[in-house]
C-alpha atoms as a PDB file:
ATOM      1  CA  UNK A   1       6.947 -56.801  15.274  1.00  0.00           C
ATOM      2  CA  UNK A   2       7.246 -55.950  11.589  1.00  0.00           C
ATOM      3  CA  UNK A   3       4.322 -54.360  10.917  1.00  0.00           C
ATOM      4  CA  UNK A   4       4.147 -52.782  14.364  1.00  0.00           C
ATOM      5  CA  UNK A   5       7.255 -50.505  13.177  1.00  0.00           C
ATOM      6  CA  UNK A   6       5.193 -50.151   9.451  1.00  0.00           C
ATOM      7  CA  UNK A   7       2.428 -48.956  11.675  1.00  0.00           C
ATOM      8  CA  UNK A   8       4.328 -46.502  13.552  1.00  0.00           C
ATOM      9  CA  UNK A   9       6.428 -45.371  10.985  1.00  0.00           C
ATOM     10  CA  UNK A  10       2.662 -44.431   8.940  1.00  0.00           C
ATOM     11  CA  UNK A  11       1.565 -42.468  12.274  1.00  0.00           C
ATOM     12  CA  UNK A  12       4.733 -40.478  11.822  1.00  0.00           C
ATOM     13  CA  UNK A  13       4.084 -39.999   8.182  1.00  0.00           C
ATOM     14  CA  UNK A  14       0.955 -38.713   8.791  1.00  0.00           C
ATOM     15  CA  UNK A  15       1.697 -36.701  12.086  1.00  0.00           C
ATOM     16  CA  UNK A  16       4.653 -35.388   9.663  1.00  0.00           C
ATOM     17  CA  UNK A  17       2.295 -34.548   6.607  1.00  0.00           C
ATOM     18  CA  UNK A  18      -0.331 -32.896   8.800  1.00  0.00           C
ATOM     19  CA  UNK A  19       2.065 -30.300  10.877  1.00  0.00           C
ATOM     20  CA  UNK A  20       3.470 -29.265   7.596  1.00  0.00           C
ATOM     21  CA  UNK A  21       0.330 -28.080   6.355  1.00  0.00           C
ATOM     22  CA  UNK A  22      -0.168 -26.068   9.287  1.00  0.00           C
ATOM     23  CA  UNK A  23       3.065 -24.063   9.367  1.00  0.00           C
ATOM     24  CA  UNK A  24       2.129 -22.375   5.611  1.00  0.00           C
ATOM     25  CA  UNK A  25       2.463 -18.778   5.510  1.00  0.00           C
ATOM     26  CA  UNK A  26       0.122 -16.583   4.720  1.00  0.00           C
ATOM     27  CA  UNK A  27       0.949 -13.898   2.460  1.00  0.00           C
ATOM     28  CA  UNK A  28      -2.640 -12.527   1.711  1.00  0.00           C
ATOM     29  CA  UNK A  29      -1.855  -8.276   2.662  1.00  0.00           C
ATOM     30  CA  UNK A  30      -5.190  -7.346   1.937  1.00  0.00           C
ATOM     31  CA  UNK A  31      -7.642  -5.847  -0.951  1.00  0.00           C
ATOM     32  CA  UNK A  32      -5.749  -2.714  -2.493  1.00  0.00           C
ATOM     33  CA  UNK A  33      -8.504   0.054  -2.637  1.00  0.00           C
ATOM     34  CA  UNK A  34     -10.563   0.348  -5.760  1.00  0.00           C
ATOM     35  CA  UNK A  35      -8.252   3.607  -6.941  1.00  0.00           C
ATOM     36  CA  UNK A  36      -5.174   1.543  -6.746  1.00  0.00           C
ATOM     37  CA  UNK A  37      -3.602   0.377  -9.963  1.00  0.00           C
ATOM     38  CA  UNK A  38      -3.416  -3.552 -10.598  1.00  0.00           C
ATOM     39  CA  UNK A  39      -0.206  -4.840  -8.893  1.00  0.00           C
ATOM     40  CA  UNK A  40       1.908  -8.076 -10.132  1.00  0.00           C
ATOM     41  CA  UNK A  41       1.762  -9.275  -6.698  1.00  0.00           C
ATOM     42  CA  UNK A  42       0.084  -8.444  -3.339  1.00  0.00           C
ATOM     43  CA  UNK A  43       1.655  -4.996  -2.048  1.00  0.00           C
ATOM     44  CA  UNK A  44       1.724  -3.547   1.499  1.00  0.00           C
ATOM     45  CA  UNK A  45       2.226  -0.033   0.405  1.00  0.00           C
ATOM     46  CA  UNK A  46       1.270   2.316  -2.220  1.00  0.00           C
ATOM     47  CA  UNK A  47       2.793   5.967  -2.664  1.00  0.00           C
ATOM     48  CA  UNK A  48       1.288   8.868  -3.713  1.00  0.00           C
ATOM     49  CA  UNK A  49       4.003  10.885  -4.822  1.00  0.00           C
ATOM     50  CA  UNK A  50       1.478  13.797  -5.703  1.00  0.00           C
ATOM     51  CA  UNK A  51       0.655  14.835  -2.525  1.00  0.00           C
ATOM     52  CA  UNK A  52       3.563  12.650  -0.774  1.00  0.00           C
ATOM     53  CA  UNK A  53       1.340  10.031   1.220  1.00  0.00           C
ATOM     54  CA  UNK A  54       1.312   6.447   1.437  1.00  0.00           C
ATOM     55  CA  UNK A  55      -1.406   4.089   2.000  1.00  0.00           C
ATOM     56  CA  UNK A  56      -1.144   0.982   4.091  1.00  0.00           C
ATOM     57  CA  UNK A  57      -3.091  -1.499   2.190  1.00  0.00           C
ATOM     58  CA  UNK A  58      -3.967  -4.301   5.377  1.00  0.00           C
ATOM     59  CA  UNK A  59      -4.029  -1.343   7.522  1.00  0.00           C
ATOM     60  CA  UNK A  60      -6.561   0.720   5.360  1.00  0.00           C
ATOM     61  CA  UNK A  61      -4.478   4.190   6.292  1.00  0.00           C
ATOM     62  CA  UNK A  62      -2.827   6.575   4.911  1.00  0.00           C
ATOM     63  CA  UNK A  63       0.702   8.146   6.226  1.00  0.00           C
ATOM     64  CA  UNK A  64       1.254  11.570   5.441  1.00  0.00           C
ATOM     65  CA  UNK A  65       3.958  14.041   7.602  1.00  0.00           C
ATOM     66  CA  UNK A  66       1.771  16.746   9.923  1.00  0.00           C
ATOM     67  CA  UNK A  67       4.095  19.194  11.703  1.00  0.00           C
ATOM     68  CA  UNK A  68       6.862  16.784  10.676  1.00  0.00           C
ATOM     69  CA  UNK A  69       5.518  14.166  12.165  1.00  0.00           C
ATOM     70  CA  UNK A  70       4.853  10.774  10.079  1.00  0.00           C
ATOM     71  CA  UNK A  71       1.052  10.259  10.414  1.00  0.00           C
ATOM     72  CA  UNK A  72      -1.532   7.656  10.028  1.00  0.00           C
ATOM     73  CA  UNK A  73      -5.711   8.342   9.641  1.00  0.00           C
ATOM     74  CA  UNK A  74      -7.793   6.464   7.965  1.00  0.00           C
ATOM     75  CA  UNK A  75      -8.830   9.157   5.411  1.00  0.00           C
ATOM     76  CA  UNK A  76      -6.884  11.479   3.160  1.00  0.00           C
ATOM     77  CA  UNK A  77      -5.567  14.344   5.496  1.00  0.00           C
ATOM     78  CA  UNK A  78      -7.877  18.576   5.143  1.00  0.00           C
ATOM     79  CA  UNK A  79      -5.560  19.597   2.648  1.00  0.00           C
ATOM     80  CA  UNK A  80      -5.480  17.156   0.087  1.00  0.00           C
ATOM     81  CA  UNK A  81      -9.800  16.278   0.428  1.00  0.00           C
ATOM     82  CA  UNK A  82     -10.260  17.656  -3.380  1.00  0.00           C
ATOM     83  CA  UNK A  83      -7.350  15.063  -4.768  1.00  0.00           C
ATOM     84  CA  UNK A  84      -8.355  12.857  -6.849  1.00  0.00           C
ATOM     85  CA  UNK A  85      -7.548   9.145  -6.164  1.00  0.00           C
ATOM     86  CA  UNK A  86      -8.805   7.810  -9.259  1.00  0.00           C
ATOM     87  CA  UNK A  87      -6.230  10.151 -11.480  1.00  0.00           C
ATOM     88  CA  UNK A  88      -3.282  11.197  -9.549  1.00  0.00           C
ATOM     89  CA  UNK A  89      -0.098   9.077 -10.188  1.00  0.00           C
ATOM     90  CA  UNK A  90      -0.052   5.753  -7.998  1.00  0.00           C
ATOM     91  CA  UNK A  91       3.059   3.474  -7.440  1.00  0.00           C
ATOM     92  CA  UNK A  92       3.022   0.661  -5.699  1.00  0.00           C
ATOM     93  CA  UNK A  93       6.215  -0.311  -3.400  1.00  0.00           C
ATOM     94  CA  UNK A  94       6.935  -4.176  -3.676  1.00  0.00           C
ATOM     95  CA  UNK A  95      10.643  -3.794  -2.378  1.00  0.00           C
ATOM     96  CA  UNK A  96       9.381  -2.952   1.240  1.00  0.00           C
ATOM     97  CA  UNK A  97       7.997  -5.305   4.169  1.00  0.00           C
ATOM     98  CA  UNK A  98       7.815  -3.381   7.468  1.00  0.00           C
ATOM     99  CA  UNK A  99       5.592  -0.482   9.205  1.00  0.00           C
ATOM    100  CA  UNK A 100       7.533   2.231   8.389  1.00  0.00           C
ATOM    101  CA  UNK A 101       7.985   2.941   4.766  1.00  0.00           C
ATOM    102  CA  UNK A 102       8.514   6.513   5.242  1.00  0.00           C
ATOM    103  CA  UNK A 103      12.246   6.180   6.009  1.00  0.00           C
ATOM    104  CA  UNK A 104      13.109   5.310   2.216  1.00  0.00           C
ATOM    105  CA  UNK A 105      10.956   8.487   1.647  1.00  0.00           C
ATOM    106  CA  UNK A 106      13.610  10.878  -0.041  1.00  0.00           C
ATOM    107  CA  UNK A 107      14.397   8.281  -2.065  1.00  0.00           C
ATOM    108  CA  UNK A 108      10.775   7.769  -3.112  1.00  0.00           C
ATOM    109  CA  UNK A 109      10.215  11.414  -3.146  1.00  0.00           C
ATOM    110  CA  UNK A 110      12.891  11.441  -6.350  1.00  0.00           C
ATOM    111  CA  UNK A 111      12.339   8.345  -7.905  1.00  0.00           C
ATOM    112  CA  UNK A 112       8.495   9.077  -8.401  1.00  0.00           C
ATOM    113  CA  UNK A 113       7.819  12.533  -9.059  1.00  0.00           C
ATOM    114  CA  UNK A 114       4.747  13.709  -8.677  1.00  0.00           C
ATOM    115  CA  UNK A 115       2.808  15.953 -11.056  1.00  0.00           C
ATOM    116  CA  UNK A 116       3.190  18.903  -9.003  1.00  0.00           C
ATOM    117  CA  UNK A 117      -0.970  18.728  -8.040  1.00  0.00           C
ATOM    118  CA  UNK A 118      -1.692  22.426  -6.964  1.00  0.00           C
ATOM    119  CA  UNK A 119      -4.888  23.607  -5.620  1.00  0.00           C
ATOM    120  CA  UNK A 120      -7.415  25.373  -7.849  1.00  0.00           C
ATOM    121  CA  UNK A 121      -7.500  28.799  -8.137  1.00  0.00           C
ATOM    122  CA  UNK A 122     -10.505  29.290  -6.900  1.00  0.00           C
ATOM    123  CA  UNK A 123      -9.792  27.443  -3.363  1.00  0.00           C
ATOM    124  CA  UNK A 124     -10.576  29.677  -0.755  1.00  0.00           C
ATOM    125  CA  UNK A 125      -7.276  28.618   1.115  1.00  0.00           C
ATOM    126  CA  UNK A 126      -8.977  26.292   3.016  1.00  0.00           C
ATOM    127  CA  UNK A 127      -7.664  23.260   1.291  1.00  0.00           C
ATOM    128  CA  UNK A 128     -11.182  22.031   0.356  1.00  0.00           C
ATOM    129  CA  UNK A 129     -10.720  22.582  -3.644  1.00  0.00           C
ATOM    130  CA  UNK A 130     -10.144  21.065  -6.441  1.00  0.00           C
ATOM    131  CA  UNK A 131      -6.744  19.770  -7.256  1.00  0.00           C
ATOM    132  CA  UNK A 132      -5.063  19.883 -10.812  1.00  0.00           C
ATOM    133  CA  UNK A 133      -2.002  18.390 -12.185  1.00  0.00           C
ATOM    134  CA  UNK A 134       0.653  19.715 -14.706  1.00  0.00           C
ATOM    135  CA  UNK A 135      -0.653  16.919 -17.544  1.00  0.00           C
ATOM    136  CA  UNK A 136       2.170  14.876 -17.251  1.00  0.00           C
ATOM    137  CA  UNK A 137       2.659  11.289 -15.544  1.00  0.00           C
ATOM    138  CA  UNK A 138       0.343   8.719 -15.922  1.00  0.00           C
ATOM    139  CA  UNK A 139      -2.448   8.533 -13.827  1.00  0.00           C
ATOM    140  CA  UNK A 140      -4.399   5.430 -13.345  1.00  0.00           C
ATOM    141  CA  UNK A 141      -8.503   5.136 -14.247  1.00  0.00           C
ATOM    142  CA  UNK A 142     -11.188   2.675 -12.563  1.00  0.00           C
ATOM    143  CA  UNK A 143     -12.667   1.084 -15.336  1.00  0.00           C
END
């Protein structure tokens, strides 16, 4: 009788140790794109305060406002396809977990100003040119 209870009370050791390693969390968001500065921890969201976009890291998008409409596409939208990535001033947002980090956007928008990128002169208006900041911020370099 004793060691039929030692015996069940193992099996519900074991049942116990087993179901707990099945209920960990993973936290694992995703690969921030190569452009992306080095974050202390694993971000969802990165802001580009230059041209006002964020990028969904496990989503691989970008969310930028067309017609004033909050957007997702997986590519930088017309307007901004001369900004450079690698350059521009990147902050990552690890006080945010949801889909829609867009409502905190006036906030963001004054917190992290951008450099005040402007199209190059020579741009023919169709938003294809180069893009140019004011020299000041710190923009972030693939090595």
């Amino acid at each position: 009788m004793k060691i039929t209870k030692l015996f069940i009370l193992g099996l519900l050791f074991t049942f116990t140790l087993s179901s707990q390693a099945q209920v960990s969390v993973n936290l694992n968001l995703g690969k921030p794109p190569v452009w992306a500065p080095a974050a202390p921890a694993e971000v969802q969201y990165y802001y580009l305060p230059d041209i006002e976009t964020y990028y969904d890291v496990p989503a691989k998008s970008y969310i930028y406002r067309k017609n004033g409409v909050w957007t997702r596409t997986a590519s930088l939208p017309k307007q901004y396809r001369g900004y450079d990535l690698y350059h521009g001033k990147t902050v990552y947002l690890n006080d945010y977990r949801g889909n829609t980090p867009y409502t905190f956007y006036k906030q963001h928008k004054v917190k992290y100003v951008g450099n005040n990128w402007k199209r190059n002169e020579h741009d023919n208006g169709n938003h294809n040119g180069n893009w140019k900041g004011n020299g000041h911020g710190k923009g972030h370099k693939k090595d």
